[in-house]
C-alpha atoms as a PDB file:
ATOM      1  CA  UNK A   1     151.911-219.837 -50.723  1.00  0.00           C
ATOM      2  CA  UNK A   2     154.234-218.679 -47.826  1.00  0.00           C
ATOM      3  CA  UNK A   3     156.690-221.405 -48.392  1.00  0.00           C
ATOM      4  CA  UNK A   4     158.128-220.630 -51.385  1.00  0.00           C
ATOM      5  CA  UNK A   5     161.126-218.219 -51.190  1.00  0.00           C
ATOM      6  CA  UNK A   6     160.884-214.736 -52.434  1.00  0.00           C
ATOM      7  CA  UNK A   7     163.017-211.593 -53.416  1.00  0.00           C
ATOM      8  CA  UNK A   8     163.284-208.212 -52.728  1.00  0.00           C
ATOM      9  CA  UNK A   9     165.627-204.695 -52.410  1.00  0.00           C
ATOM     10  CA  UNK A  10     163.373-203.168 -49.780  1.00  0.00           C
ATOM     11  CA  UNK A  11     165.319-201.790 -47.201  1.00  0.00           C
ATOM     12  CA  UNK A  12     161.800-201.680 -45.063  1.00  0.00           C
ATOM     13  CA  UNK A  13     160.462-205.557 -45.968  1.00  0.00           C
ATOM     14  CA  UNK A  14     163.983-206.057 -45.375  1.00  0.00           C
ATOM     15  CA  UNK A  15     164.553-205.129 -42.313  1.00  0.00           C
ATOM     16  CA  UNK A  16     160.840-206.168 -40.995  1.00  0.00           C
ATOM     17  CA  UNK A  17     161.902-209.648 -41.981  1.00  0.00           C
ATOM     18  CA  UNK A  18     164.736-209.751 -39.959  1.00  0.00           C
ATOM     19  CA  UNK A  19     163.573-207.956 -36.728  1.00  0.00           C
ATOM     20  CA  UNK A  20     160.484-210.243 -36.647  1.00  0.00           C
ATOM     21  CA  UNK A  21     162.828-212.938 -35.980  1.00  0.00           C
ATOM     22  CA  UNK A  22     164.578-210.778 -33.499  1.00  0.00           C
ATOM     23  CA  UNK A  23     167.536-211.088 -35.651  1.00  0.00           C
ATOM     24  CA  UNK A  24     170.267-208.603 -36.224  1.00  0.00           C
ATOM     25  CA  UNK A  25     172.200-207.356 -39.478  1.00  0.00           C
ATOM     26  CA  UNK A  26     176.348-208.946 -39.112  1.00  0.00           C
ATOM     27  CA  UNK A  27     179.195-209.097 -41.589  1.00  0.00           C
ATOM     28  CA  UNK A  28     181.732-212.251 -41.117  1.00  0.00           C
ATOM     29  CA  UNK A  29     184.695-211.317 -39.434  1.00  0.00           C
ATOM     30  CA  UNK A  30     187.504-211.322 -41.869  1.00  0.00           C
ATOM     31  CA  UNK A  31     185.941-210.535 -44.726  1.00  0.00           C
ATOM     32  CA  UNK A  32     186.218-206.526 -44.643  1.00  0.00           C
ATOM     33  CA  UNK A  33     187.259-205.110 -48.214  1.00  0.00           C
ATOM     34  CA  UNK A  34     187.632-201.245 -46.964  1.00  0.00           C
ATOM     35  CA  UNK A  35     184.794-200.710 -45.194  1.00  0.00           C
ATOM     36  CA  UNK A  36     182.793-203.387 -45.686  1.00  0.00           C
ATOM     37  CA  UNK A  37     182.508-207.288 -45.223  1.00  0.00           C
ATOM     38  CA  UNK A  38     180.442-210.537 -46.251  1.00  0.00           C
ATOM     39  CA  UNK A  39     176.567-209.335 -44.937  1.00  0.00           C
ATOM     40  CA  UNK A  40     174.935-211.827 -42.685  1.00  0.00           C
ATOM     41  CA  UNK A  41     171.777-212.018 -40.876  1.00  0.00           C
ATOM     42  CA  UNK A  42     172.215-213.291 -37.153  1.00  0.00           C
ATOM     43  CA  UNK A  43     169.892-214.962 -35.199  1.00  0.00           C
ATOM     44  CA  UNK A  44     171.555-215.422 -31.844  1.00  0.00           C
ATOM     45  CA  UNK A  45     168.077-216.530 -30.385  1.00  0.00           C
ATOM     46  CA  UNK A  46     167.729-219.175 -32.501  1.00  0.00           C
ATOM     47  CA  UNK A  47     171.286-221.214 -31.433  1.00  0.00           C
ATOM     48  CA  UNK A  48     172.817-219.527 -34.525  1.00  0.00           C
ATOM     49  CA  UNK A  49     176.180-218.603 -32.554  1.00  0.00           C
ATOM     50  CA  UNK A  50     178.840-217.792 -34.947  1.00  0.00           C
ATOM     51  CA  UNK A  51     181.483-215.896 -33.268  1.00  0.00           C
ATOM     52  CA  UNK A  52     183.088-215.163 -36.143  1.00  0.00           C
ATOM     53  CA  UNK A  53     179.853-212.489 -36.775  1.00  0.00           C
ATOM     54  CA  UNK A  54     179.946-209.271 -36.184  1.00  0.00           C
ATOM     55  CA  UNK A  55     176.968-207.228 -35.656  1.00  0.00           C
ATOM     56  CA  UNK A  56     176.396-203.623 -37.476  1.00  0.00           C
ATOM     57  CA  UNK A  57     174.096-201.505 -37.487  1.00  0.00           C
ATOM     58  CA  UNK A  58     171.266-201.135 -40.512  1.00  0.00           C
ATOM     59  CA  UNK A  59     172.691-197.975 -42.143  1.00  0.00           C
ATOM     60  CA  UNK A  60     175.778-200.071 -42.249  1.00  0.00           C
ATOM     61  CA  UNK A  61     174.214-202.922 -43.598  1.00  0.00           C
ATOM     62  CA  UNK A  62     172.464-201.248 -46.221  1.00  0.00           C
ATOM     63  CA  UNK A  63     175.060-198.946 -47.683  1.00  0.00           C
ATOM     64  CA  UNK A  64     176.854-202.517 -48.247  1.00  0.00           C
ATOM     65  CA  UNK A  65     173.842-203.921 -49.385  1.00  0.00           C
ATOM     66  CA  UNK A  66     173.441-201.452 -52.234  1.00  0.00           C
ATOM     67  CA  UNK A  67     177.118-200.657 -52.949  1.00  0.00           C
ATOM     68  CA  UNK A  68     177.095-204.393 -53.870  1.00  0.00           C
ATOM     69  CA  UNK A  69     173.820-204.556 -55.547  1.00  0.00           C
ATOM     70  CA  UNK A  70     172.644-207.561 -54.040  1.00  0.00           C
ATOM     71  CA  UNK A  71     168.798-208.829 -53.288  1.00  0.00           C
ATOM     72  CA  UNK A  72     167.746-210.268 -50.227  1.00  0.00           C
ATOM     73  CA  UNK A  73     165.808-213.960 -50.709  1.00  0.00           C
ATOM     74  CA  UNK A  74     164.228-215.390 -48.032  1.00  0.00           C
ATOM     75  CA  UNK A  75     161.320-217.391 -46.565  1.00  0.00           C
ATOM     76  CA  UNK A  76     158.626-216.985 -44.414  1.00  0.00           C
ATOM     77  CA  UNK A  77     157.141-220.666 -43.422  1.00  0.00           C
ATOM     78  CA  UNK A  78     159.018-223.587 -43.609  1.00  0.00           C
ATOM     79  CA  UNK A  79     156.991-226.116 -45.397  1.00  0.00           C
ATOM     80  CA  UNK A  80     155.104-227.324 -42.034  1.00  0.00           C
ATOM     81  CA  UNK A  81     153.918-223.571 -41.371  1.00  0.00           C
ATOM     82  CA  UNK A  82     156.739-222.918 -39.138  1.00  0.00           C
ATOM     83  CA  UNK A  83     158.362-219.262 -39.462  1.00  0.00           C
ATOM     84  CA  UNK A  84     161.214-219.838 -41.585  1.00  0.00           C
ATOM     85  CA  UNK A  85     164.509-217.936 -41.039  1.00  0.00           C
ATOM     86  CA  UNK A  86     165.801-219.128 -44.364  1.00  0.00           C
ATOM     87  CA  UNK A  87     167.580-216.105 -46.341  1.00  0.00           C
ATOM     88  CA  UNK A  88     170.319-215.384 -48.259  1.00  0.00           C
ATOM     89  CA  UNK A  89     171.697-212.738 -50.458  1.00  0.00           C
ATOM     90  CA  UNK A  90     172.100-213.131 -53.861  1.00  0.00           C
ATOM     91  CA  UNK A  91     172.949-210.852 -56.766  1.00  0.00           C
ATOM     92  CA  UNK A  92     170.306-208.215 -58.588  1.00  0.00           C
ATOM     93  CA  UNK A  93     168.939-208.993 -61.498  1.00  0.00           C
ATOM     94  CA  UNK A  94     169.354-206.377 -64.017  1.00  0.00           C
END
């Protein structure tokens, strides 16, 4: 079933995910700790305009990704069959 959320770690899936959606890896502006910040996804196509997103680009993104150890959940159908653009980044399990 599509509609239920699932995880994953794979940079590829990942990253698939996102650019079907034509969306773009961010961090929230203000949240930098050295090099890095709070990862988002952005969807500026969809009406998602945060300004306070900054885009980066997916080696960026991923060396944050895995220097945090975090999983990527997300959706792909909403429960009416619609794509879904539902994520979110949670911590690994060990």
């Amino acid at each position: 079933m599509s509609d239920e959320s699932q995880t994953t770690t794979d940079h590829d899936e990942i990253r698939e995910w996102v650019e079907e959606r034509d969306g773009q890896p961010a961090y929230v502006e203000g949240t930098e700790d050295g090099d890095s910040g709070l990862l988002r996804i952005d969807f500026p196509d969809e009406g998602d305009d945060d300004e306070n997103l900054d885009d980066i680009s997916w080696d960026e993104f991923f060396e944050t990704f895995e220097e945090n150890d975090l999983a990527f959940l997300y959706q792909d159908e909403t429960d009416d069959g619609e794509t879904s653009y539902f994520s979110k980044f949670v911590s690994r399990e060990d």
